[in-house]
C-alpha atoms as a PDB file:
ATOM      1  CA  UNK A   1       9.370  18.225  10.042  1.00  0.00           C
ATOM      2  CA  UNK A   2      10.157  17.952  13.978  1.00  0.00           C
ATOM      3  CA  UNK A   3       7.314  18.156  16.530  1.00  0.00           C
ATOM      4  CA  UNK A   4       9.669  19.900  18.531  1.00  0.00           C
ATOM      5  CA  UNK A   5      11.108  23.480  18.648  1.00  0.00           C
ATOM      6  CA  UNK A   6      14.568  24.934  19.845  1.00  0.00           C
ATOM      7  CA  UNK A   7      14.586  27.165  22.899  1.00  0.00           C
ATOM      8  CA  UNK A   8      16.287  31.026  21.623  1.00  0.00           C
ATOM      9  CA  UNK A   9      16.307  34.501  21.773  1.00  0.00           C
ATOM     10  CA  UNK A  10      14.594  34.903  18.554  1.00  0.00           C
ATOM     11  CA  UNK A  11      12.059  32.625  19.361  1.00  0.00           C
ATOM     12  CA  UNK A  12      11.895  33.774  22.817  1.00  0.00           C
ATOM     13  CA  UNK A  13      10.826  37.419  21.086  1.00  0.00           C
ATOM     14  CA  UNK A  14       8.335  35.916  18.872  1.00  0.00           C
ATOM     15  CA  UNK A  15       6.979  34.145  21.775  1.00  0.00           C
ATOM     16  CA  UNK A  16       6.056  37.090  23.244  1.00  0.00           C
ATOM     17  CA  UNK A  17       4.908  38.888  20.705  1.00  0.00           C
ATOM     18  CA  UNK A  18       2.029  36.805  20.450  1.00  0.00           C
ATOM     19  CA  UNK A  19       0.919  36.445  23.943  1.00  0.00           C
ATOM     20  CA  UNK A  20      -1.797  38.176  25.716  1.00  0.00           C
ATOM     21  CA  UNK A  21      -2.472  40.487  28.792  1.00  0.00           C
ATOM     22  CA  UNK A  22      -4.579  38.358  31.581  1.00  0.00           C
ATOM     23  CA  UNK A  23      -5.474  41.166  34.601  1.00  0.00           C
ATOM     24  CA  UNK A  24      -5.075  39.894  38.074  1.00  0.00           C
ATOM     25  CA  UNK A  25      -5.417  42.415  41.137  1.00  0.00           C
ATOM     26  CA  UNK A  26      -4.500  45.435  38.642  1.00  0.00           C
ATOM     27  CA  UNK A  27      -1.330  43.200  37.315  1.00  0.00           C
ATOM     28  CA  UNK A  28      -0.862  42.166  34.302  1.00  0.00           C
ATOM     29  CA  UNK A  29      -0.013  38.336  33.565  1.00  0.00           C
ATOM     30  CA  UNK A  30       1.215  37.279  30.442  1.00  0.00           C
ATOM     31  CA  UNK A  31      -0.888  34.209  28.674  1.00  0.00           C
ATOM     32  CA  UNK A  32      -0.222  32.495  25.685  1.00  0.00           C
ATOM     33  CA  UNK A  33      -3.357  30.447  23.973  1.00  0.00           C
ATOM     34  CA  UNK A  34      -3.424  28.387  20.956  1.00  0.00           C
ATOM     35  CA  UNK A  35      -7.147  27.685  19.576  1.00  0.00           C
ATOM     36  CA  UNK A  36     -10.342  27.906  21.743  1.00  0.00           C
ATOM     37  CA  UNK A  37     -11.939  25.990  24.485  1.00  0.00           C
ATOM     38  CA  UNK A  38     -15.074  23.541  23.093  1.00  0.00           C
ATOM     39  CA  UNK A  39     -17.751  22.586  25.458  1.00  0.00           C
ATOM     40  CA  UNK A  40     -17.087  18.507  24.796  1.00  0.00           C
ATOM     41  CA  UNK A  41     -13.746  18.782  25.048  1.00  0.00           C
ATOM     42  CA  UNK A  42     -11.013  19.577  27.711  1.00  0.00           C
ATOM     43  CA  UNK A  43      -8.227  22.264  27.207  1.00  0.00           C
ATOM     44  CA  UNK A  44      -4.779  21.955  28.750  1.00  0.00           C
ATOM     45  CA  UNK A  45      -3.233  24.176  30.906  1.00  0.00           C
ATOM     46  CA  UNK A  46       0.684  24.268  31.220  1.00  0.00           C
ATOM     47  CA  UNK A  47       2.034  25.276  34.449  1.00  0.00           C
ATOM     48  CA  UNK A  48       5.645  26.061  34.272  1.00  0.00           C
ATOM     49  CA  UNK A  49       8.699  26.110  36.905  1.00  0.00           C
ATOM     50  CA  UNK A  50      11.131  28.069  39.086  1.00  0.00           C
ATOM     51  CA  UNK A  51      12.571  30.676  38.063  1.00  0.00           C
ATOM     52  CA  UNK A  52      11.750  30.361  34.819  1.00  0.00           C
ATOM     53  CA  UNK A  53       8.366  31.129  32.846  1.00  0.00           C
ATOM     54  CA  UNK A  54       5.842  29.535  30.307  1.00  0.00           C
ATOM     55  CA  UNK A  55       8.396  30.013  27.662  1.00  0.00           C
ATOM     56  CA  UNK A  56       9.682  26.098  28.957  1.00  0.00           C
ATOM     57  CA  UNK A  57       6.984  24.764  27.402  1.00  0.00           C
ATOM     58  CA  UNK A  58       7.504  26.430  23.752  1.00  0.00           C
ATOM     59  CA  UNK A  59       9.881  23.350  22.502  1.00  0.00           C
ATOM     60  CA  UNK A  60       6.129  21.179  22.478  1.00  0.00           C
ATOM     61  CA  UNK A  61       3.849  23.892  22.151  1.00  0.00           C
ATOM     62  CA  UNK A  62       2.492  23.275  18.597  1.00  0.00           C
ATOM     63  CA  UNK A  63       2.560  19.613  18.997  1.00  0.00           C
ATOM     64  CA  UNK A  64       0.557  20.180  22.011  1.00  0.00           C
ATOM     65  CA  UNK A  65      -2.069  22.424  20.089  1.00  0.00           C
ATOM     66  CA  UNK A  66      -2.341  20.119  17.347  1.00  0.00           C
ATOM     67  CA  UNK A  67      -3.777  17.403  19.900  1.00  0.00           C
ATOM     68  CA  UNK A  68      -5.790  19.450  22.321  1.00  0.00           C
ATOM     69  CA  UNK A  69      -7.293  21.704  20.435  1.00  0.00           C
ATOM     70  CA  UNK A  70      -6.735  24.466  22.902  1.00  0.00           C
ATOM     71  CA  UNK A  71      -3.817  25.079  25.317  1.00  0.00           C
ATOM     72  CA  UNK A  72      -2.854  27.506  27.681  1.00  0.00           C
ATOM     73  CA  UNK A  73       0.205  28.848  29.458  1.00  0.00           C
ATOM     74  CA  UNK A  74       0.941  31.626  31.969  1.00  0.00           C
ATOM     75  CA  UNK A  75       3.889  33.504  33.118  1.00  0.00           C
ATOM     76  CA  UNK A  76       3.226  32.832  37.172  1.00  0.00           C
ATOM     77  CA  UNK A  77       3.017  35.992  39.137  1.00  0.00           C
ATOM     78  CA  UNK A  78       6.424  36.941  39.798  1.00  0.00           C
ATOM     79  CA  UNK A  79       7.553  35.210  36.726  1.00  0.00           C
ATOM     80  CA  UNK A  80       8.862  36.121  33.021  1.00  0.00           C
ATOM     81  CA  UNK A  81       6.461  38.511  31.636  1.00  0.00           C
ATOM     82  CA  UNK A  82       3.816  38.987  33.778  1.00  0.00           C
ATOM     83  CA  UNK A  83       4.037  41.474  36.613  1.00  0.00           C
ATOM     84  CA  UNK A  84       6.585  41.674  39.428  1.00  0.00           C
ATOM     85  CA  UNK A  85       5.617  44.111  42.018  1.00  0.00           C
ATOM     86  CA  UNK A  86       8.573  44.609  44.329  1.00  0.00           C
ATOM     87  CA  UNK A  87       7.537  44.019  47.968  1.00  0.00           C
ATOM     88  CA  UNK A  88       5.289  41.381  46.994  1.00  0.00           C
ATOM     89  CA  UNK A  89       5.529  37.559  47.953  1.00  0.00           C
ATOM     90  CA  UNK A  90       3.997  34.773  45.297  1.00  0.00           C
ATOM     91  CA  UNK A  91       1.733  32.514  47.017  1.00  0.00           C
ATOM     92  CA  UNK A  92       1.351  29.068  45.414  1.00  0.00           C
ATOM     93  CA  UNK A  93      -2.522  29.879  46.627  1.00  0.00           C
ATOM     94  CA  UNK A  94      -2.226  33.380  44.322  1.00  0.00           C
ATOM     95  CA  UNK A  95      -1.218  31.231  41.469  1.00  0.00           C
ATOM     96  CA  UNK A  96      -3.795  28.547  41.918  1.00  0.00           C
ATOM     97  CA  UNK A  97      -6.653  31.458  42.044  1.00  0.00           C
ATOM     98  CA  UNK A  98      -4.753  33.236  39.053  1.00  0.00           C
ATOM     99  CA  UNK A  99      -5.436  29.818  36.938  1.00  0.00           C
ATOM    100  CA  UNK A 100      -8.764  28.790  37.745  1.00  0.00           C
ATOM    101  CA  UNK A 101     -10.001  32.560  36.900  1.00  0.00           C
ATOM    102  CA  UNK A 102      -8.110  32.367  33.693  1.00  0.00           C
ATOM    103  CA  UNK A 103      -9.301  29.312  33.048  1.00  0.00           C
ATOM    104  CA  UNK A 104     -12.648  30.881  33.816  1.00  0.00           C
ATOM    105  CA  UNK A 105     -12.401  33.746  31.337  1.00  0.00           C
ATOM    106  CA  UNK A 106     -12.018  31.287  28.632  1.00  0.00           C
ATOM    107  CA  UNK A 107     -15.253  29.771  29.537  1.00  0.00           C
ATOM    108  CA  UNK A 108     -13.011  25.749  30.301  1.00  0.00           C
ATOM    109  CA  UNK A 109     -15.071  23.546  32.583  1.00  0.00           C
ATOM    110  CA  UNK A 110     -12.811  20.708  32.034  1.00  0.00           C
ATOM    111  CA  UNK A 111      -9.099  20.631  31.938  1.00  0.00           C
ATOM    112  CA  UNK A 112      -6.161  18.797  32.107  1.00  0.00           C
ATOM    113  CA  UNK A 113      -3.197  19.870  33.698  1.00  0.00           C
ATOM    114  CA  UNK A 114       0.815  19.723  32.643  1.00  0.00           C
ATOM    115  CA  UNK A 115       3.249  20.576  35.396  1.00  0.00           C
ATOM    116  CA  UNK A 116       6.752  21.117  36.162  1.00  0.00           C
ATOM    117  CA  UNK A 117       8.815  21.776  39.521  1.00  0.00           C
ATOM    118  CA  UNK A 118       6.952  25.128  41.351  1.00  0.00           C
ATOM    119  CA  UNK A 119       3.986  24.041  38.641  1.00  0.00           C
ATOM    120  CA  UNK A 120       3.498  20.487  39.952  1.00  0.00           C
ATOM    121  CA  UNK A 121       3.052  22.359  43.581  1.00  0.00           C
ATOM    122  CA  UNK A 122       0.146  24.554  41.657  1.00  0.00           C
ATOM    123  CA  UNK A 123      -0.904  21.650  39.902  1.00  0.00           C
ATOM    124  CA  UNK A 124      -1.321  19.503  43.444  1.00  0.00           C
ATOM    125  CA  UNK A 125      -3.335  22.551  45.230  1.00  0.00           C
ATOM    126  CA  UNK A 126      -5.831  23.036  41.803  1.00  0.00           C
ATOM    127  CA  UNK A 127      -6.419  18.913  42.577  1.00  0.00           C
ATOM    128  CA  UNK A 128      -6.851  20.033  46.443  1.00  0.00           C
ATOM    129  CA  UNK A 129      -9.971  22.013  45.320  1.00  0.00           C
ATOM    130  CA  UNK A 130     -10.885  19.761  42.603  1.00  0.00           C
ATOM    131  CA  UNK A 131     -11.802  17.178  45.571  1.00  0.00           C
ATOM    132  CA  UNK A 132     -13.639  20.154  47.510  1.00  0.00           C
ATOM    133  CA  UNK A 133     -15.771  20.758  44.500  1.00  0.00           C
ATOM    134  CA  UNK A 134     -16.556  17.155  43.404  1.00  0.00           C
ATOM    135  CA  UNK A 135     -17.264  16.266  47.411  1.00  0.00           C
ATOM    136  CA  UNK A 136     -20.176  19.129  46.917  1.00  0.00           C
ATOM    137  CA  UNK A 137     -21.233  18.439  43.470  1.00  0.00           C
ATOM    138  CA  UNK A 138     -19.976  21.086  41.854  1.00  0.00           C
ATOM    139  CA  UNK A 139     -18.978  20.753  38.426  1.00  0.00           C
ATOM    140  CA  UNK A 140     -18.125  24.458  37.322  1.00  0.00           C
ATOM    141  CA  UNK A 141     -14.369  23.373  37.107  1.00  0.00           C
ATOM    142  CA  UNK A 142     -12.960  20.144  36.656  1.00  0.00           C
ATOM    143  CA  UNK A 143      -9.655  18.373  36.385  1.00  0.00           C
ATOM    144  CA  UNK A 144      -9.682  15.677  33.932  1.00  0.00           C
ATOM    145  CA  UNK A 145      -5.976  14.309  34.042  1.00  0.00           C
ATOM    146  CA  UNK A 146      -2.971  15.515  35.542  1.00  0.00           C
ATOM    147  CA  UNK A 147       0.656  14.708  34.370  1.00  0.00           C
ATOM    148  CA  UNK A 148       3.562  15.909  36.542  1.00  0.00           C
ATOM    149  CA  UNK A 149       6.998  16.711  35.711  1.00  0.00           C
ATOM    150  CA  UNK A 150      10.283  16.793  38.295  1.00  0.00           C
ATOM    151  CA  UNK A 151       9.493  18.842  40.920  1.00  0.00           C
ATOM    152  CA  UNK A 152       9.076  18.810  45.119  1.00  0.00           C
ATOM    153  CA  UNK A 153       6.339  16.672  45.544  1.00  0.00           C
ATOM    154  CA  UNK A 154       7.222  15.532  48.820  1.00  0.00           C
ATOM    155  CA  UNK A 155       9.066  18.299  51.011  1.00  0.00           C
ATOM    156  CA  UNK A 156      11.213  15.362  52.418  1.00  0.00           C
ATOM    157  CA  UNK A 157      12.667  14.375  49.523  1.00  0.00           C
ATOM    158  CA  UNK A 158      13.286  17.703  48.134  1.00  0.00           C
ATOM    159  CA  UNK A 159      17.122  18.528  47.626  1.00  0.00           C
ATOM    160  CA  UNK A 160      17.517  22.168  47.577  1.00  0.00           C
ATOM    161  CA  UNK A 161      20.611  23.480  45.728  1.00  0.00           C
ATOM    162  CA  UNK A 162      22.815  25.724  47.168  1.00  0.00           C
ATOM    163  CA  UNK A 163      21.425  29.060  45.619  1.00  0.00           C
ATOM    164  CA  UNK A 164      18.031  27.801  46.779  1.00  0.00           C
ATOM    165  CA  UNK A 165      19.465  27.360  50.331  1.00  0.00           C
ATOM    166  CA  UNK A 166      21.027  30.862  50.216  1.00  0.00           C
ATOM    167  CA  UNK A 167      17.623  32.300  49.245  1.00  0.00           C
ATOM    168  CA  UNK A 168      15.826  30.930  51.810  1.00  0.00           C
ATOM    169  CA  UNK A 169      18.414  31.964  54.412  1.00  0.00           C
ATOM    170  CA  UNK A 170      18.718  35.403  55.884  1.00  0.00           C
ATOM    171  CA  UNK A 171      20.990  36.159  53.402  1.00  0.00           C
ATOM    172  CA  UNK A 172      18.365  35.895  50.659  1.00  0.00           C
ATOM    173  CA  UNK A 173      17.980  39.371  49.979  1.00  0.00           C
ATOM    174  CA  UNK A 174      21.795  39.962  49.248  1.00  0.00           C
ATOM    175  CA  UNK A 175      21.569  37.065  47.395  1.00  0.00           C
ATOM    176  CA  UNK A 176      19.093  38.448  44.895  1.00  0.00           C
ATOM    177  CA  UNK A 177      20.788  41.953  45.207  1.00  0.00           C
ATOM    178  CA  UNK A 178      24.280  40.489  43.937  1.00  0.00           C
ATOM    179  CA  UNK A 179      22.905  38.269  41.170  1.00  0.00           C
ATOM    180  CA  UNK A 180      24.391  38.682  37.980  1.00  0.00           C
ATOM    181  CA  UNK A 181      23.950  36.568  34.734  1.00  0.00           C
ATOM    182  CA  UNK A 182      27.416  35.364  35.189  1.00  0.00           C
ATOM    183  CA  UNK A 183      26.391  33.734  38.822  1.00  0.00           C
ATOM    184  CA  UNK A 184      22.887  32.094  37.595  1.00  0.00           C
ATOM    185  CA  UNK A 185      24.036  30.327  34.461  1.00  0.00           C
ATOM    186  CA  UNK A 186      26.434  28.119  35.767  1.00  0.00           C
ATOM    187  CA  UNK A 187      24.313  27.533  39.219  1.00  0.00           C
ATOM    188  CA  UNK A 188      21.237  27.313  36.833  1.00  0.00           C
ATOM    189  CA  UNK A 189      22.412  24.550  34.137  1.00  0.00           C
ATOM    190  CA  UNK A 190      23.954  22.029  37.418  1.00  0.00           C
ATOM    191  CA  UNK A 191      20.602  21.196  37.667  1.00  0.00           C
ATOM    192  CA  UNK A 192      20.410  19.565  34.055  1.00  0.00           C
ATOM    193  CA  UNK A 193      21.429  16.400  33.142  1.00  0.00           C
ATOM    194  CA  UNK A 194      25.473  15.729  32.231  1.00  0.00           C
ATOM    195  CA  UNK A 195      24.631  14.939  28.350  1.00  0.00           C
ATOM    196  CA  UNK A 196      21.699  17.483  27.680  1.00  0.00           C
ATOM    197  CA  UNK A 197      22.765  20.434  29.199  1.00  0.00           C
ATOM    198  CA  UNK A 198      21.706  24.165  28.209  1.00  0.00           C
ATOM    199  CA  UNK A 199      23.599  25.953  25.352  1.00  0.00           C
ATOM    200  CA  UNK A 200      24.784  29.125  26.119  1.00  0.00           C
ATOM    201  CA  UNK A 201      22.075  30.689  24.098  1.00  0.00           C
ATOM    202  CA  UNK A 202      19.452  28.728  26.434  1.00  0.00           C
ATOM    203  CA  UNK A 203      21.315  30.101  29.420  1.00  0.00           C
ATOM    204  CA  UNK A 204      20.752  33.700  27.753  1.00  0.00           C
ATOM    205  CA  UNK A 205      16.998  32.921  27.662  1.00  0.00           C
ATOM    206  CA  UNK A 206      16.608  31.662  30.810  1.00  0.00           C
ATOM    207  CA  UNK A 207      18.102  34.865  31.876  1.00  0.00           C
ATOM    208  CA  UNK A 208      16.306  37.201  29.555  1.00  0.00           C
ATOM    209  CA  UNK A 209      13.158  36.000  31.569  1.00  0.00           C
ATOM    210  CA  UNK A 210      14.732  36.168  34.993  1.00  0.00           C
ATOM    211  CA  UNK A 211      16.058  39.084  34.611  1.00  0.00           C
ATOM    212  CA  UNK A 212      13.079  40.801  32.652  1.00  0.00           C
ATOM    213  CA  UNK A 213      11.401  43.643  35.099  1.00  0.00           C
ATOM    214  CA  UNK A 214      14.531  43.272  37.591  1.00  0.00           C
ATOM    215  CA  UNK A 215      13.050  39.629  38.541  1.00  0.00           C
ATOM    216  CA  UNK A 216      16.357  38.465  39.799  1.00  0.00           C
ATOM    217  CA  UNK A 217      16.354  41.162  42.748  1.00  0.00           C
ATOM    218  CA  UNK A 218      12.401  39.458  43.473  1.00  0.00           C
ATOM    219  CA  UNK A 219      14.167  35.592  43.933  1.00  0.00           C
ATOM    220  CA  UNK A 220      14.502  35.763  47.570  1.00  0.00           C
ATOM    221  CA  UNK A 221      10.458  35.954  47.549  1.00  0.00           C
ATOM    222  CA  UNK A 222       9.640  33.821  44.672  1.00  0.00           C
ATOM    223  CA  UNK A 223      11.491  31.253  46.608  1.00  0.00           C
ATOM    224  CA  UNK A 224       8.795  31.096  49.356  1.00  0.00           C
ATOM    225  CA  UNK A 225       6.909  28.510  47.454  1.00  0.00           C
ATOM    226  CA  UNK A 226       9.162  26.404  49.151  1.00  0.00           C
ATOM    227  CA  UNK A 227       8.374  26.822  53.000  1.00  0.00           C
ATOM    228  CA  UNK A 228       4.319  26.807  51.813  1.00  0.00           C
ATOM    229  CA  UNK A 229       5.288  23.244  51.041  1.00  0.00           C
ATOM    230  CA  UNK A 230       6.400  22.515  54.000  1.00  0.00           C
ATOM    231  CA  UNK A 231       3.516  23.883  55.468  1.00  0.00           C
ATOM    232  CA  UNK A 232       1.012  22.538  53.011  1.00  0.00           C
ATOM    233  CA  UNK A 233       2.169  18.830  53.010  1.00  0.00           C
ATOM    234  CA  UNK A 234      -0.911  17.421  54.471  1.00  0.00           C
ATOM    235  CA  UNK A 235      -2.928  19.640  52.166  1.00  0.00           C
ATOM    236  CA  UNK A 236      -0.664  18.952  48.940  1.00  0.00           C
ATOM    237  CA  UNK A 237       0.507  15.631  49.676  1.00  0.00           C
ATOM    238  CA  UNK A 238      -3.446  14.558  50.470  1.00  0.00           C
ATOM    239  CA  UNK A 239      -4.243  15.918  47.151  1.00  0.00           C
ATOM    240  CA  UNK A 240      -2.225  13.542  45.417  1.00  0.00           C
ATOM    241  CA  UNK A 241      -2.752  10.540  47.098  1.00  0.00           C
ATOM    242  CA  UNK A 242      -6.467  11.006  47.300  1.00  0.00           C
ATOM    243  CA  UNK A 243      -7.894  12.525  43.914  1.00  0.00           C
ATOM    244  CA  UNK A 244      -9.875  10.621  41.202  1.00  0.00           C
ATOM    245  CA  UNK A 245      -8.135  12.243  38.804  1.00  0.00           C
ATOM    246  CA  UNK A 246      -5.440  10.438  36.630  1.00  0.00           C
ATOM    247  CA  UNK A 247      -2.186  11.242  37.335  1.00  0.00           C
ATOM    248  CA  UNK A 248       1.001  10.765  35.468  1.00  0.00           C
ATOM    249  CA  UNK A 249       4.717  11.395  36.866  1.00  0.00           C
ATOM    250  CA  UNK A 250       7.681  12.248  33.658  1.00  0.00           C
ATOM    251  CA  UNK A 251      10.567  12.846  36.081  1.00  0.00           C
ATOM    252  CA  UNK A 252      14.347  12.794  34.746  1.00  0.00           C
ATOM    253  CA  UNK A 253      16.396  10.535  37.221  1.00  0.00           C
ATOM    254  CA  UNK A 254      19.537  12.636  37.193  1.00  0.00           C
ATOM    255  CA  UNK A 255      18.138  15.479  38.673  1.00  0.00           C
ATOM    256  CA  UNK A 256      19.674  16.501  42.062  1.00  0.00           C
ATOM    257  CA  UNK A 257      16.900  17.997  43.587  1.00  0.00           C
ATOM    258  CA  UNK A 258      13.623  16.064  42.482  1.00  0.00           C
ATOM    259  CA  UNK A 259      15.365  12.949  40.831  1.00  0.00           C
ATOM    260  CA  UNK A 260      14.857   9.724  41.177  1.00  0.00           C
ATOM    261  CA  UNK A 261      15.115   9.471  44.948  1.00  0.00           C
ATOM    262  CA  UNK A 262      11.693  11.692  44.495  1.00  0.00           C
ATOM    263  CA  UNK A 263      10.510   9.001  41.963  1.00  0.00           C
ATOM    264  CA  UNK A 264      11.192   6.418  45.227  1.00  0.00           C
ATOM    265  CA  UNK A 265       8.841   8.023  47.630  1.00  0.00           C
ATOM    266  CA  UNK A 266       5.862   9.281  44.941  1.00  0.00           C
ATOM    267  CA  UNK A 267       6.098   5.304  44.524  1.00  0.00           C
ATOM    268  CA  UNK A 268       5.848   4.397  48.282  1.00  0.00           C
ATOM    269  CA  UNK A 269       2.749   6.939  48.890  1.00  0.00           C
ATOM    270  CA  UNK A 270       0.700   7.061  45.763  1.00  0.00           C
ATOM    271  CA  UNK A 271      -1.287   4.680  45.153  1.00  0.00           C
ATOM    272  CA  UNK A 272      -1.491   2.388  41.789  1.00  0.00           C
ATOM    273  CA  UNK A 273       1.790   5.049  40.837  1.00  0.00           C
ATOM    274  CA  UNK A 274       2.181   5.915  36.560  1.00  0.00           C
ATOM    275  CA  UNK A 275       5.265   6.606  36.199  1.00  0.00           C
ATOM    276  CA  UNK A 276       7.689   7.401  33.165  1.00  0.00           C
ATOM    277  CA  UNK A 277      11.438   7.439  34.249  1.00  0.00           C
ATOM    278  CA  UNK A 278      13.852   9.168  31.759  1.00  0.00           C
ATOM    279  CA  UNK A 279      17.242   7.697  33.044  1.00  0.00           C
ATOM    280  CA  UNK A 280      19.702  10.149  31.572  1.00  0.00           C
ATOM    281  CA  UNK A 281      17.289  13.793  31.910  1.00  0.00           C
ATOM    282  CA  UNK A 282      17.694  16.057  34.419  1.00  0.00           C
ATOM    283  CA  UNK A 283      15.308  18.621  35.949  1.00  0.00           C
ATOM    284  CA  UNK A 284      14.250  20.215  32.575  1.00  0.00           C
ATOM    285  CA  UNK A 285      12.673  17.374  30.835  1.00  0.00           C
ATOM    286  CA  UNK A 286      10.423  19.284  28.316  1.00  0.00           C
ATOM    287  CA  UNK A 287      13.193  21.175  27.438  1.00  0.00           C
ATOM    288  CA  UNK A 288      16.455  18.487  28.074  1.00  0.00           C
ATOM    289  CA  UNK A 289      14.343  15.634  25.873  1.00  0.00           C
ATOM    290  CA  UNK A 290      11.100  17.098  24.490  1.00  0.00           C
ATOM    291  CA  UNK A 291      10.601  14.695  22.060  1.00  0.00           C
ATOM    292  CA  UNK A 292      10.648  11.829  24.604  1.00  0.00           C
ATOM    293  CA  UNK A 293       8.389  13.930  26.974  1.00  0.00           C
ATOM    294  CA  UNK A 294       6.009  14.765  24.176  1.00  0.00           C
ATOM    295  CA  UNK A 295       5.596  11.009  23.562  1.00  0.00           C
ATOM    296  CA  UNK A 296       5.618  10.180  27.257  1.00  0.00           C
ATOM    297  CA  UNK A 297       2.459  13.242  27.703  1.00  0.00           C
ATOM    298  CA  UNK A 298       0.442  11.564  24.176  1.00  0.00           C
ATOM    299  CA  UNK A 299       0.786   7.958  25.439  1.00  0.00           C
ATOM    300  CA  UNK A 300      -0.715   9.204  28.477  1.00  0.00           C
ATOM    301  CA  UNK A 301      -3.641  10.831  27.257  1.00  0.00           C
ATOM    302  CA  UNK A 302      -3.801   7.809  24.662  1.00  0.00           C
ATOM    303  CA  UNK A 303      -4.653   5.565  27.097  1.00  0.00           C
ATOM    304  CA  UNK A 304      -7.140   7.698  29.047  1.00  0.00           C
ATOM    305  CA  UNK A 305      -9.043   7.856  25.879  1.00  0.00           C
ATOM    306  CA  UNK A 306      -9.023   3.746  25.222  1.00  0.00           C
ATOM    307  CA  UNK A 307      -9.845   3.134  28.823  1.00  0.00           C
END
């Protein structure tokens, strides 16, 4: 039997159906948990990318349970299931409070973190405040190991695409007012690899999330996490090149936006870099190869656990 799972709509449903309501502010964020959190041991919490949802991470999900122990996912605010206020902007700060109280809730003290793209930027301002803890002593909360997918790192090396660029312009709001599943498939899969690129029932997920609670009129906001990048480098960047945690880059070289140019500088400015390269993967790994990034994520942890 595989370890790994097909993204489709029929999954996507069932997917749903067993997820949970997580209140934030009076909104309600979808979660999805397998097993429990265990005092000795540390759960893992899967942070997901833009514009898409937790759902990403269904293709390794039971593999993932069946080494952790307990695992848990959440649509972001502004994202798939969970609530999407109109009017409202999605701080990368919002999301980093929105983990650490569900994390919280479940009673985890110790956690390791799995990232992708709008994730990673998540994952690097959860480390941020893992170092503000640890410098005081505090131990309520505390990363163990953090593995990274493709994402924007490093604001200089990020590549917007050309829907990205319209969203962040002043046109942004039209943008998301004219967008139509015909326009964000074929914009969407140019950011995949040539040889593993969606199918069209992929596309139709990827949509189905979007799309879900009239998201797709809400991307001119969501996009934001971008400029709090910029404006965060010090603060993000820092995090990365300064934690005690271990940290573990999976990044698919042909992607155009956080490829292996990004690879390049995480190289230059982190130091003693871990790196897995996956030559012919675009910005999806988990989802263009998830068997290799499955084996990639348990080698990882594999050697965290001999060292």
């Amino acid at each position: 039997m595989s370890l790994v799972a097909a993204l489709s709509l029929t999954a996507l449903a069932q997917w749903r159906a067993a997820g949970l309501r997580f209140d934030h502010r009076g909104h309600a964020i979808f979660v999805r948990e397998a097993g429990a959190a265990i005092d000795q041991d540390a759960t893992l919490l899967c942070l997901h990318g833009f514009p898409t949802a937790s759902f990403d991470w269904y293709p390794i999900w039971d593999a993932l349970a069946a080494r952790f122990g307990h695992v848990l996912a959440f649509d972001m605010f502004g994202y798939g299931f969970s609530a999407k206020p109109a009017g409202r902007d999605f701080s990368i700060f919002e999301q980093a409070d929105i983990a650490e109280a569900l994390l919280r809730d479940r009673g985890v003290r110790r956690v390791h973190l799995l990232a992708h793209d709008v994730g990673d930027t998540v994952a690097q301002e959860l480390l941020a405040r893992d170092a503000e803890r640890r410098a005081i002593g505090d131990r309520s909360l505390e990363i163990v190991s953090c593995v990274l997918l493709n994402g924007g790192l490093f604001p200089e090396t990020h590549r917007a695409s050309r829907a990205q660029k319209l969203l962040l312009s002043p046109l942004g709001l039209l943008v998301s007012a004219l967008m139509t599943e015909a326009r964000f498939m074929p914009s969407f899969a140019l950011v995949f690899g040539p040889q593993t690129k969606p199918s069209a029932e992929e596309l139709s997920v990827y949509w189905a999330l979007l799309a879900h609670d009239n998201g797709h009129r809400r991307l001119h906001r969501m996009i934001r996490y971008i400029l709090e990048r910029r404006a965060n480098r010090e603060r993000w960047v820092g995090a990365l090149q300064n934690t005690v945690v271990p940290l573990h880059l999976i990044d698919g070289a042909l992607d155009p936006i956080s490829g292996a140019h990004m690879v390049e500088r995480f190289r230059e400015l982190i130091p003693k870099p871990d790196v897995t390269l996956l030559p012919d993967v675009g910005h999806y790994p988990q989802t263009e190869a998830p068997e290799v990034v499955l084996e990639a994520v348990l080698r990882f942890h594999d050697r965290l656990r001999s060292a």
